[in-house]
Protein backbone atom coordinates (compact mmCIF):
# COMPACT_ATOMS: atom_id res chain seq x y z
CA UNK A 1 -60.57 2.90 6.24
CA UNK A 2 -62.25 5.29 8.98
CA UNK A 3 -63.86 3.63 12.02
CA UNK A 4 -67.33 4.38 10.86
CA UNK A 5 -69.58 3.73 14.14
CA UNK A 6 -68.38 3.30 17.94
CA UNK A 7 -67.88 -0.82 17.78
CA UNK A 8 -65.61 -0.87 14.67
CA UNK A 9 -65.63 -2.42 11.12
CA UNK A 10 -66.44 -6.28 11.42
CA UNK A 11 -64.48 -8.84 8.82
CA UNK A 12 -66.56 -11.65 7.97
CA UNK A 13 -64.41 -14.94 7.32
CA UNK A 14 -64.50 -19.05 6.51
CA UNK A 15 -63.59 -20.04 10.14
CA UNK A 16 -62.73 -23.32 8.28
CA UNK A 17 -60.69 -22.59 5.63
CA UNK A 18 -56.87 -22.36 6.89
CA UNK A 19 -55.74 -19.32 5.08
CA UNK A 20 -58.77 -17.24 6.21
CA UNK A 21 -58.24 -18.26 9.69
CA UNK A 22 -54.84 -17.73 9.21
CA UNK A 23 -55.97 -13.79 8.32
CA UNK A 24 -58.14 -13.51 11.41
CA UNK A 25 -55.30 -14.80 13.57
CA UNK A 26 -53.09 -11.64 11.79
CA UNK A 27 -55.58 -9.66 12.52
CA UNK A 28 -55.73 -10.44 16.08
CA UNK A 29 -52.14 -9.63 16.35
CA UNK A 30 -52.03 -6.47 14.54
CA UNK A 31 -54.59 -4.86 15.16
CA UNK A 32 -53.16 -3.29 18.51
CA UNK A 33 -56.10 -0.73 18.44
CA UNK A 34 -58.41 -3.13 18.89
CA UNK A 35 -60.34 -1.64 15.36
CA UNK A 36 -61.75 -4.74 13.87
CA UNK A 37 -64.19 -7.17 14.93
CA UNK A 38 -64.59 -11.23 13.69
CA UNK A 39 -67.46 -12.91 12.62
CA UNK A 40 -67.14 -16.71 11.35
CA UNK A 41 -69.49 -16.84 8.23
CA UNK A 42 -70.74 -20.22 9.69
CA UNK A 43 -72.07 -18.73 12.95
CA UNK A 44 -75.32 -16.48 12.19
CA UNK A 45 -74.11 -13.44 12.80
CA UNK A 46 -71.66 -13.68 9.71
CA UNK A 47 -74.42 -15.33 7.78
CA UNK A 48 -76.73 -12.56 8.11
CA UNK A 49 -74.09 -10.19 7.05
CA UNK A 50 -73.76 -11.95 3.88
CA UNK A 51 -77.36 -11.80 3.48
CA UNK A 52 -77.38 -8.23 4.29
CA UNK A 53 -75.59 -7.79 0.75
CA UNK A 54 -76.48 -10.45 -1.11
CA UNK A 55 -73.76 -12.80 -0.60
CA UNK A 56 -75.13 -16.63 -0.07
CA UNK A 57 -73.30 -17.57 3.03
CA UNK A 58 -73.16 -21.46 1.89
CA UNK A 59 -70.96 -20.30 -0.46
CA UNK A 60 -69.46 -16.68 -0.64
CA UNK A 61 -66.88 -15.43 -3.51
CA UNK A 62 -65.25 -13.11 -1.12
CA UNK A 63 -64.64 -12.23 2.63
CA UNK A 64 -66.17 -9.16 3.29
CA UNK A 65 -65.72 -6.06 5.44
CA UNK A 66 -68.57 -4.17 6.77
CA UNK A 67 -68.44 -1.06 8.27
CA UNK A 68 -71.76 0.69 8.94
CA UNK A 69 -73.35 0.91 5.75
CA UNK A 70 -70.16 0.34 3.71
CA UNK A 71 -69.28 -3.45 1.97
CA UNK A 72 -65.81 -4.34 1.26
CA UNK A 73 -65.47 -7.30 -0.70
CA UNK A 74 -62.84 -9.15 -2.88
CA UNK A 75 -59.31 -7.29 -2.89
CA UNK A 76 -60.78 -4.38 -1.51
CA UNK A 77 -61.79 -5.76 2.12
CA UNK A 78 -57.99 -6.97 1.89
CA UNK A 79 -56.82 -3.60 1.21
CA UNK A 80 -59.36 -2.15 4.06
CA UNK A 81 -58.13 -4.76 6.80
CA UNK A 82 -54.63 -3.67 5.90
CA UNK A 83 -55.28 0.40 6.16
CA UNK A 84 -57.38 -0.06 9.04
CA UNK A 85 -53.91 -2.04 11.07
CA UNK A 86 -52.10 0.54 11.02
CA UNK A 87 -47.80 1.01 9.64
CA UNK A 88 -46.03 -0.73 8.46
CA UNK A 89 -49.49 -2.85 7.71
CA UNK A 90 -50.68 0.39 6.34
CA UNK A 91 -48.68 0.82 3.31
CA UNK A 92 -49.99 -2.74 1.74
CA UNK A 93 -53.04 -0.50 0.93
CA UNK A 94 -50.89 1.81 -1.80
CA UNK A 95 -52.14 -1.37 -3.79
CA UNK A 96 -55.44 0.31 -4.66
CA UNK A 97 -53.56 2.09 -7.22
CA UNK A 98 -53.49 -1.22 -9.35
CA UNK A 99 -56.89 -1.38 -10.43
CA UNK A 100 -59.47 -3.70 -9.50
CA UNK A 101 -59.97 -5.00 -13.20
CA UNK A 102 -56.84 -6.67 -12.18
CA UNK A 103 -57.02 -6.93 -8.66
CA UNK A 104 -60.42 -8.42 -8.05
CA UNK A 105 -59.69 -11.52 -10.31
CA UNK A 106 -56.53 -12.53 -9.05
CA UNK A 107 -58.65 -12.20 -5.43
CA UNK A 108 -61.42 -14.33 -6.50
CA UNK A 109 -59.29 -17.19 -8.55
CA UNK A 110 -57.38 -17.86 -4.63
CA UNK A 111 -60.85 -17.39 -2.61
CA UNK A 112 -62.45 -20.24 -5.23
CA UNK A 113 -59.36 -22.16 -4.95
CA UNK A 114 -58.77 -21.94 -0.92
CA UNK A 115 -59.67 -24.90 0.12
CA UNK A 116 -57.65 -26.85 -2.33
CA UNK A 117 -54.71 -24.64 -1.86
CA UNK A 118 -54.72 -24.41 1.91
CA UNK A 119 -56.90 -27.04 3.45
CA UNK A 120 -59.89 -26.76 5.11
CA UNK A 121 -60.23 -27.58 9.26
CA UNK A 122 -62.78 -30.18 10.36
CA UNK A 123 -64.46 -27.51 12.77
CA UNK A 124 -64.28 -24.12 12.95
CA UNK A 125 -61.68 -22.06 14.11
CA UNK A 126 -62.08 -20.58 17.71
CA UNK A 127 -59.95 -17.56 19.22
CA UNK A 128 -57.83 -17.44 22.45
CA UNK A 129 -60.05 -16.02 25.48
CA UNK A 130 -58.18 -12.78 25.07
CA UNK A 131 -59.53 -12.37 21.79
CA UNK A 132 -62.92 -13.20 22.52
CA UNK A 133 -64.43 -10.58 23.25
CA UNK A 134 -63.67 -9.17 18.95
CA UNK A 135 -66.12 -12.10 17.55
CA UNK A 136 -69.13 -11.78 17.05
């Protein structure tokens, strides 16, 4: 994924499930060019992204990845956080060449089943102070 205006793509995620949080926290760590941007889909910001493409943010199918105009949702904003990191993180998107017929299901089946599978936190996940400054 290209950097498509000056402040960078922004993922928006559950900041209460554990496995999404788990994601952002990847993120954080990987993304040593600083590319990405946070937004918790329970602070406004991420809500009004949802909103922006028709997602309700009470309860999305998919984390999404905006960048400018552009949505990435379901196994393709997985596929865009993972181009956008950089190698080795890169190479996870070859993926794309599977089609997203198959992709996309297998995506949504684990986003409806997250909480079950992973737990969900009591409150919302918040970054480290260095990180801060990426959420929105």
């Amino acid at each position: 994924m290209n950097r498509n205006d000056a402040a960078g793509p922004i993922i928006v995620f559950d900041a209460e499930c554990i496995l999404c949080t788990a994601n952002a926290q990847f993120v954080l760590k990987h993304d040593h060019n600083r590319t990405f941007r946070l937004a918790s889909m329970q602070k406004e910001v991420g809500a009004a992204l949802y909103r922006r493409f028709g997602i309700d943010p009470a309860n999305p199918e998919s984390m999404i990845v905006v960048a400018g105009d552009r949505l990435f949702k379901d196994s393709d904003a997985v596929l865009a956080i993972y181009a956008g990191l950089g190698w080795p993180w890169k190479a996870v998107a070859a993926l794309r060449f599977i089609p997203r017929v198959l992709r996309d299901p297998a995506y949504r089946w684990l986003a409806r089943n997250r909480y079950r599978l992973f737990g969900r936190r009591d409150a919302c996940w918040v970054p480290s102070s260095g990180d801060a400054d990426r959420m929105l």
